[in-house]
N, C-alpha and C. Protein backbone atom coordinates (compact mmCIF):
# COMPACT_ATOMS: atom_id res chain seq x y z
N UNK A 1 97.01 117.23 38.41
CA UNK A 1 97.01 116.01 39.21
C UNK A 1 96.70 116.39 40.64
N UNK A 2 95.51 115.58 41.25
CA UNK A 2 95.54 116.04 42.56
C UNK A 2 95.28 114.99 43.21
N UNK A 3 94.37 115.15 44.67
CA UNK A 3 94.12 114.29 45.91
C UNK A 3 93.33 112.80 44.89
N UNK A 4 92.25 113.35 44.08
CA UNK A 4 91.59 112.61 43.56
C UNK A 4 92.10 111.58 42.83
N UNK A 5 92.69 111.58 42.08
CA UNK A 5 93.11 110.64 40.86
C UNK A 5 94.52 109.98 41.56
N UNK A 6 94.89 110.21 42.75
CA UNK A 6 95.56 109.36 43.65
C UNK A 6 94.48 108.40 44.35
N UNK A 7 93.43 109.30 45.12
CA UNK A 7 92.01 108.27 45.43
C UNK A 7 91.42 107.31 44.79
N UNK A 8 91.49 107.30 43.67
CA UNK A 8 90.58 106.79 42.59
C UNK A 8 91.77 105.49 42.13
N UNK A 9 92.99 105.89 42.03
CA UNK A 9 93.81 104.77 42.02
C UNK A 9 93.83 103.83 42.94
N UNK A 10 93.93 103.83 43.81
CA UNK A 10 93.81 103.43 45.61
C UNK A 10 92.71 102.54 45.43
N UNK A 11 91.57 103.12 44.92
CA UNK A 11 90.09 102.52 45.31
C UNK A 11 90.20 101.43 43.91
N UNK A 12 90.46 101.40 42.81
CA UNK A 12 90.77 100.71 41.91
C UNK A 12 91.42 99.36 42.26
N UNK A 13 92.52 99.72 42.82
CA UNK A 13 93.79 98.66 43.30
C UNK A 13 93.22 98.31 44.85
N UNK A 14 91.71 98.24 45.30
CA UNK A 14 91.58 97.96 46.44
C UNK A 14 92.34 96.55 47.00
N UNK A 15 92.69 96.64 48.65
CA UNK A 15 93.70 95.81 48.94
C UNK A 15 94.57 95.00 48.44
N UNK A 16 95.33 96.10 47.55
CA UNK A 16 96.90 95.89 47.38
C UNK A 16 97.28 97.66 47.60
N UNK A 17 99.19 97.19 48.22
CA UNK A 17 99.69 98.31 48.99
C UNK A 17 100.69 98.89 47.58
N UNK A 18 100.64 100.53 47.34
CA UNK A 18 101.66 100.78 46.71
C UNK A 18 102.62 101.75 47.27
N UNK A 19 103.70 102.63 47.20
CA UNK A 19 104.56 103.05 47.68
C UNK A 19 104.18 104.40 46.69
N UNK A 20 104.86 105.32 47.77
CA UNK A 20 104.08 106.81 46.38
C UNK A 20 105.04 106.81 45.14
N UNK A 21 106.08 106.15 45.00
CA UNK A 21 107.06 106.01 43.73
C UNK A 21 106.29 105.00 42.68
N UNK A 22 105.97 104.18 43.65
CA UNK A 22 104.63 103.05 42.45
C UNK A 22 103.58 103.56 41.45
N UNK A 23 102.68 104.53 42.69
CA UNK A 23 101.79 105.06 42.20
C UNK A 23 102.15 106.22 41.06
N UNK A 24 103.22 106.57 41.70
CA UNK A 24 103.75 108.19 40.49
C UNK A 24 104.06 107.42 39.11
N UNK A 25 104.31 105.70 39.27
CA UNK A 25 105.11 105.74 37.94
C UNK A 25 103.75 104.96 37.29
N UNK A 26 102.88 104.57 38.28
CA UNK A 26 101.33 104.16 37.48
C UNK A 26 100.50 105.50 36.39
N UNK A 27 100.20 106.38 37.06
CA UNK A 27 99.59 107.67 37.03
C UNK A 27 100.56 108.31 35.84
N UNK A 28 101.64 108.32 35.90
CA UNK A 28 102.65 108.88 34.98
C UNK A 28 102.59 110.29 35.03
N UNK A 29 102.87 110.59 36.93
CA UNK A 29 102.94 112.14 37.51
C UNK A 29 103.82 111.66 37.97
N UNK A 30 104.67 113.43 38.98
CA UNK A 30 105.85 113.28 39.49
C UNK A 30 105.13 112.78 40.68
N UNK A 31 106.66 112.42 41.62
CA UNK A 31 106.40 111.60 42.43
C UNK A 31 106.11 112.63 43.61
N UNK A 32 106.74 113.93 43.30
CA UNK A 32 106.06 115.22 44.36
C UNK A 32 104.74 115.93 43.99
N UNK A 33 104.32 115.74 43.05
CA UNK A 33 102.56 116.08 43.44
C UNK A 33 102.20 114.22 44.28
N UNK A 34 102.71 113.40 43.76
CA UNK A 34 101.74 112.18 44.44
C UNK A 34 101.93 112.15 46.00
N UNK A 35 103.14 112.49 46.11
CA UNK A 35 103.75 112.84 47.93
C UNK A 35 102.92 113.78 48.28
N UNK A 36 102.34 114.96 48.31
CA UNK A 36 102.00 116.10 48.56
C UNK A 36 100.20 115.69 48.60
N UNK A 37 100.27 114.74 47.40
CA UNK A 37 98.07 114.17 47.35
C UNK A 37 98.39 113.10 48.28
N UNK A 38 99.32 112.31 49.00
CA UNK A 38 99.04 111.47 49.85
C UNK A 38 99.63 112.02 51.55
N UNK A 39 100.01 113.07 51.69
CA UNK A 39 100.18 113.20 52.83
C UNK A 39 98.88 114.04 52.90
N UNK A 40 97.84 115.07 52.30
CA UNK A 40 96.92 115.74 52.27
C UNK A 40 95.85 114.05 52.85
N UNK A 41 95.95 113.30 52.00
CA UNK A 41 94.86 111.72 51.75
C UNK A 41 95.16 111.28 53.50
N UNK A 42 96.30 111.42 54.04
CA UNK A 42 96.36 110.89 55.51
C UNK A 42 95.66 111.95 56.32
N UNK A 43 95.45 112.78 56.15
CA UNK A 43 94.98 113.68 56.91
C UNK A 43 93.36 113.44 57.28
N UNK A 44 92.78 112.65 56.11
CA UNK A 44 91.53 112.63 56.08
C UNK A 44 90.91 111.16 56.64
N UNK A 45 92.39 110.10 56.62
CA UNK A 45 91.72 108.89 57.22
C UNK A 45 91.27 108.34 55.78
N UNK A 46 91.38 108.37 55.14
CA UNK A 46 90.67 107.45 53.44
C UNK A 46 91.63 106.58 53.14
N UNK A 47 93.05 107.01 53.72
CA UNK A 47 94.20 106.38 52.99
C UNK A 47 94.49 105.25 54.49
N UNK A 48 94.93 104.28 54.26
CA UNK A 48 96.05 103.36 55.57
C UNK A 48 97.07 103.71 54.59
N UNK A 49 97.85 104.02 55.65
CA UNK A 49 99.60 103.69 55.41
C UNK A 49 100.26 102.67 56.80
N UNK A 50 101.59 102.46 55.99
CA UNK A 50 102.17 101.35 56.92
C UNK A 50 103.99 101.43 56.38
N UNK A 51 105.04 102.01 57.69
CA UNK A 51 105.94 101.86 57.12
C UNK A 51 106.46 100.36 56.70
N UNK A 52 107.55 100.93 55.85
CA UNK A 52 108.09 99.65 54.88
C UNK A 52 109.27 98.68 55.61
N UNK A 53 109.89 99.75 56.72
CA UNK A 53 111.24 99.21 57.30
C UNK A 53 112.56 100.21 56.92
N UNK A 54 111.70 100.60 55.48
CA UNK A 54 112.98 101.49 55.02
C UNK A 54 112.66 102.82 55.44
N UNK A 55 114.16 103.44 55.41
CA UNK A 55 113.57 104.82 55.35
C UNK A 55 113.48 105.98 55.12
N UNK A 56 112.01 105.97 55.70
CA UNK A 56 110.92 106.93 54.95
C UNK A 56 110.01 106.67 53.82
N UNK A 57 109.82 105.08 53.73
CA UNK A 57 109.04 105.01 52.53
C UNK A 57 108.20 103.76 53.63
N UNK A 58 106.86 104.44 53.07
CA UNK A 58 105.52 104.07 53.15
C UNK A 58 104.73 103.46 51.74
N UNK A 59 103.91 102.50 52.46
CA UNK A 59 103.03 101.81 51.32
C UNK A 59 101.71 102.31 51.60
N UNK A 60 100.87 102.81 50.73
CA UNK A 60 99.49 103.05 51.08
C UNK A 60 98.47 102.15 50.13
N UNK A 61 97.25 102.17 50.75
CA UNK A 61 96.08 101.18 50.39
C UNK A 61 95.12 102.05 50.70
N UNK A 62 94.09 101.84 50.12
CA UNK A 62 92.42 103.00 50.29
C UNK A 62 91.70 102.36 51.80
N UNK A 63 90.78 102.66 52.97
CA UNK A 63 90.50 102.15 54.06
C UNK A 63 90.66 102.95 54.61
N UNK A 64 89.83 102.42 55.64
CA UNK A 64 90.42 103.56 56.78
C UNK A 64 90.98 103.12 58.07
N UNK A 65 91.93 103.92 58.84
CA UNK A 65 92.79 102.87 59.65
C UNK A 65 91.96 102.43 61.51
């Protein structure tokens, strides 16, 4: 499981937001490779994130910010 098949989910589900616990339980990976492919995915600008209020949990969407 890597950067990609977190991307490819993202771009699928274009504008709607998921949380990396969403996506881990879509994908049916742990939720620490999906943490680890979406903090790599912010690095590059492909991903928006937006905190939730809570914390430490972020929702991400494919775009760029």
């Amino acid at each position: 499981m890597g950067q990609q098949e977190v991307y490819d989910f993202l771009c699928k589900n274009k504008g709607r937001w998921f949380t990396s616990r969403q996506i881990s339980e879509k994908l049916k990976v742990s939720i620490g490779s999906v943490t680890m492919s979406l903090k790599k995915l912010r690095k590059t600008n492909l991903i928006k994130y937006r905190n939730t209020g809570k914390r430490n949990t972020y929702q991400y969407t494919v775009g760029r910010r």
